[in-house]
Every structure is written in structure tokens, then in C-alpha cells.
Protein backbone atom coordinates (compact mmCIF):
# COMPACT_ATOMS: atom_id res chain seq x y z
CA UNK A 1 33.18 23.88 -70.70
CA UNK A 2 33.29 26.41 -67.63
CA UNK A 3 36.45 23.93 -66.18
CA UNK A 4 38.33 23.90 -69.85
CA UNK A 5 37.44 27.94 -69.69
CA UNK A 6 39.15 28.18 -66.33
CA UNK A 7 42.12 26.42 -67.51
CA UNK A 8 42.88 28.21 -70.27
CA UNK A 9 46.40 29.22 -71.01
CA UNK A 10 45.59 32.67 -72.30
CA UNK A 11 42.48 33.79 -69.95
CA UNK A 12 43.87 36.69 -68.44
CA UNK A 13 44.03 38.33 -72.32
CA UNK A 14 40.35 37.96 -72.87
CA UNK A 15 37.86 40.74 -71.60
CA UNK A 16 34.99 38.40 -69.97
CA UNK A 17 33.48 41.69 -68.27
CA UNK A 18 30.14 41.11 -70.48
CA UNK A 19 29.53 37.43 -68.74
CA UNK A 20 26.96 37.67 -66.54
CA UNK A 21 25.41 34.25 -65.42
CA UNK A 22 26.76 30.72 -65.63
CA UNK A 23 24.81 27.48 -65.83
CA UNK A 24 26.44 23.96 -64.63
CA UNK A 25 25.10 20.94 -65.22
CA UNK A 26 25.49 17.34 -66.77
CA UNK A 27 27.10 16.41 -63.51
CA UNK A 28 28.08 16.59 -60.21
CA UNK A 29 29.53 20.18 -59.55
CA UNK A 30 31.98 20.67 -56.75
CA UNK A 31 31.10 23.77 -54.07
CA UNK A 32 35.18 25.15 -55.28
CA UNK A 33 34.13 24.89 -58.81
CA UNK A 34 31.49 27.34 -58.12
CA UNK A 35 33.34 29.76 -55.90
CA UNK A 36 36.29 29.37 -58.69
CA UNK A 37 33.92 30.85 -61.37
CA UNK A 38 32.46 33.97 -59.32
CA UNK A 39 35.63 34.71 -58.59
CA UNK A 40 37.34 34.24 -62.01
CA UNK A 41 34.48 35.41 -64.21
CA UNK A 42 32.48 38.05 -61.72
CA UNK A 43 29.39 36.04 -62.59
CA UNK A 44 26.52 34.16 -60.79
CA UNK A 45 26.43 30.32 -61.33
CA UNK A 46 23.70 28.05 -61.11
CA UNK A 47 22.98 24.65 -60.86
CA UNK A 48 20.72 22.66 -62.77
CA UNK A 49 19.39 19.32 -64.15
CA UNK A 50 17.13 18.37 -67.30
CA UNK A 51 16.84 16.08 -70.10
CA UNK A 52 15.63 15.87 -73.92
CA UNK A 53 12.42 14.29 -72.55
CA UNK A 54 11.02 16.92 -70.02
CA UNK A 55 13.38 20.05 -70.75
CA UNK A 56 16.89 21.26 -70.73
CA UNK A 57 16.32 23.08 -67.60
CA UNK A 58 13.96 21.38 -64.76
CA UNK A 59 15.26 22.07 -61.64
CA UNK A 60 17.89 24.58 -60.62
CA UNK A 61 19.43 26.46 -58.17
CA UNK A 62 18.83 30.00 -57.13
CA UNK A 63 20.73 33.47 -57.67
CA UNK A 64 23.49 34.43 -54.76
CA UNK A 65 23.46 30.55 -53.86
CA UNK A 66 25.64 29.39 -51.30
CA UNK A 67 28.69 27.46 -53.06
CA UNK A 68 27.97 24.50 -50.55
CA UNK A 69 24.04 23.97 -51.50
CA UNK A 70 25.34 25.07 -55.32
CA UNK A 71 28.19 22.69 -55.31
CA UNK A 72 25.93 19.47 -53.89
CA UNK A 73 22.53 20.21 -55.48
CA UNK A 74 20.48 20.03 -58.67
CA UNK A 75 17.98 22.74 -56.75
CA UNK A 76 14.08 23.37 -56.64
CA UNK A 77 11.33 22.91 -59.53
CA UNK A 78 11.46 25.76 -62.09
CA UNK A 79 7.78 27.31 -62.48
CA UNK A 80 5.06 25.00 -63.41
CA UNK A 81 7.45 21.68 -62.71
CA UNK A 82 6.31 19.67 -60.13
CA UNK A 83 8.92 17.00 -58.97
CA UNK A 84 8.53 13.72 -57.35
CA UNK A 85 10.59 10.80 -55.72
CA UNK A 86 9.29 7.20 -56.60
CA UNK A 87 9.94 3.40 -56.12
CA UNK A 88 11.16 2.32 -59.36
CA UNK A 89 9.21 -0.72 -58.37
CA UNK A 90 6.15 -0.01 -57.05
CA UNK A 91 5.34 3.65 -58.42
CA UNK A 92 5.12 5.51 -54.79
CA UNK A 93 6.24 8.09 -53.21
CA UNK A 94 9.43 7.14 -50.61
CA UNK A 95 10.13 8.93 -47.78
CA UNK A 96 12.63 12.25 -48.11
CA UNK A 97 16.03 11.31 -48.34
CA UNK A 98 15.43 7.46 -49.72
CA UNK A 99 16.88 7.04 -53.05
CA UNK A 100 14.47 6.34 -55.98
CA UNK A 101 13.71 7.66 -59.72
CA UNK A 102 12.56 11.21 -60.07
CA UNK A 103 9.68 11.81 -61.98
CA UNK A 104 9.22 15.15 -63.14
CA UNK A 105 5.59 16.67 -64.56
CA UNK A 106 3.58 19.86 -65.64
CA UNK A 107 1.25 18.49 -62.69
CA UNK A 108 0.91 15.30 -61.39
């Protein structure tokens, strides 16, 4: 939405002065995609990831962000999340930076 928001013909007409915050999500966001909407709209973006099953927001990233973390993270556990990385298979933890399913609770 942000993207088709950026690319609109007619932006410059509209007064966006009352946008505040923006939230990305539902996929990977780029680091210039980021920079391109504080710059554009004057507003802070975050980055975050959820689903229907746990909530829409889970993990995000923080205020004043750097567009490089921003742009190539889903960010920490919101309050009262806890957040872990499993074998599919087997149910364990894997070591940090081995892929695996994240399981996401109100405590483990």
C-alpha cells in the first residue's frame, strides 16, 4: 500500500502532514523503501511480522531504526511474546543463525 502510495500520480496535491507512523509488513522490505517513506511522508516506519493465529503484530522493529536493520528485519518480541527458533523435525532449539520454524508464545 505504502509502495502504490509512493507512486501515486497526484501525491504532491495531498496534505500527508497528519501521518505520523508507518507499519510494513507481509514481506520482505527493502532498507530504500524505508528511507523513501521518511523522506516522502516525514514519518517513522516500522517493521513487523504476525499472523491470524498468534497476532497481527508479533515482532517488530523499533522507533528511529536504522533503514539497514529496518529494511532486512522482522525485529524483537513485542511485550509479553517470547520467540523461539526450532527444528521442524525434532522440536529443538538450533543454534542462532540456522534456519528453522519460529514458534512464537505468551511464555514457553
Amino acid at each position: 500500500m505504502l509502495i502504490d502510495l509512493l507512486n501515486h500520480e497526484d501525491l504532491k496535491d495531498y496534505n500527508l502532514s497528519s501521518l505520523k507512523f508507518c507499519t510494513l509488513g507481509g514481506s520482505p522490505v527493502a532498507p530504500s523503501l524505508v528511507r523513501q517513506c521518511r523522506e516522502v511522508f516525514n514519518a517513522e516506519v516500522s517493521v513487523g511480522y504476525g499472523m491470524t493465529e498468534n497476532s497481527c503484530a508479533t515482532v517488530m522493529t523499533w522507533n528511529n531504526c536504522p533503514p539497514e536493520v529496518s529494511g532486512g528485519s522482522i525485529g524483537r518480541p513485542l511485550a509479553g511474546v517470547e520467540t523461539k527458533i526450532v527444528d521442524p523435525a525434532t522440536g529443538s532449539h538450533v543454534p542462532q543463525g540456522t534456519i528453522g520454524e519460529l514458534c512464537t508464545s505468551q511464555g514457553f
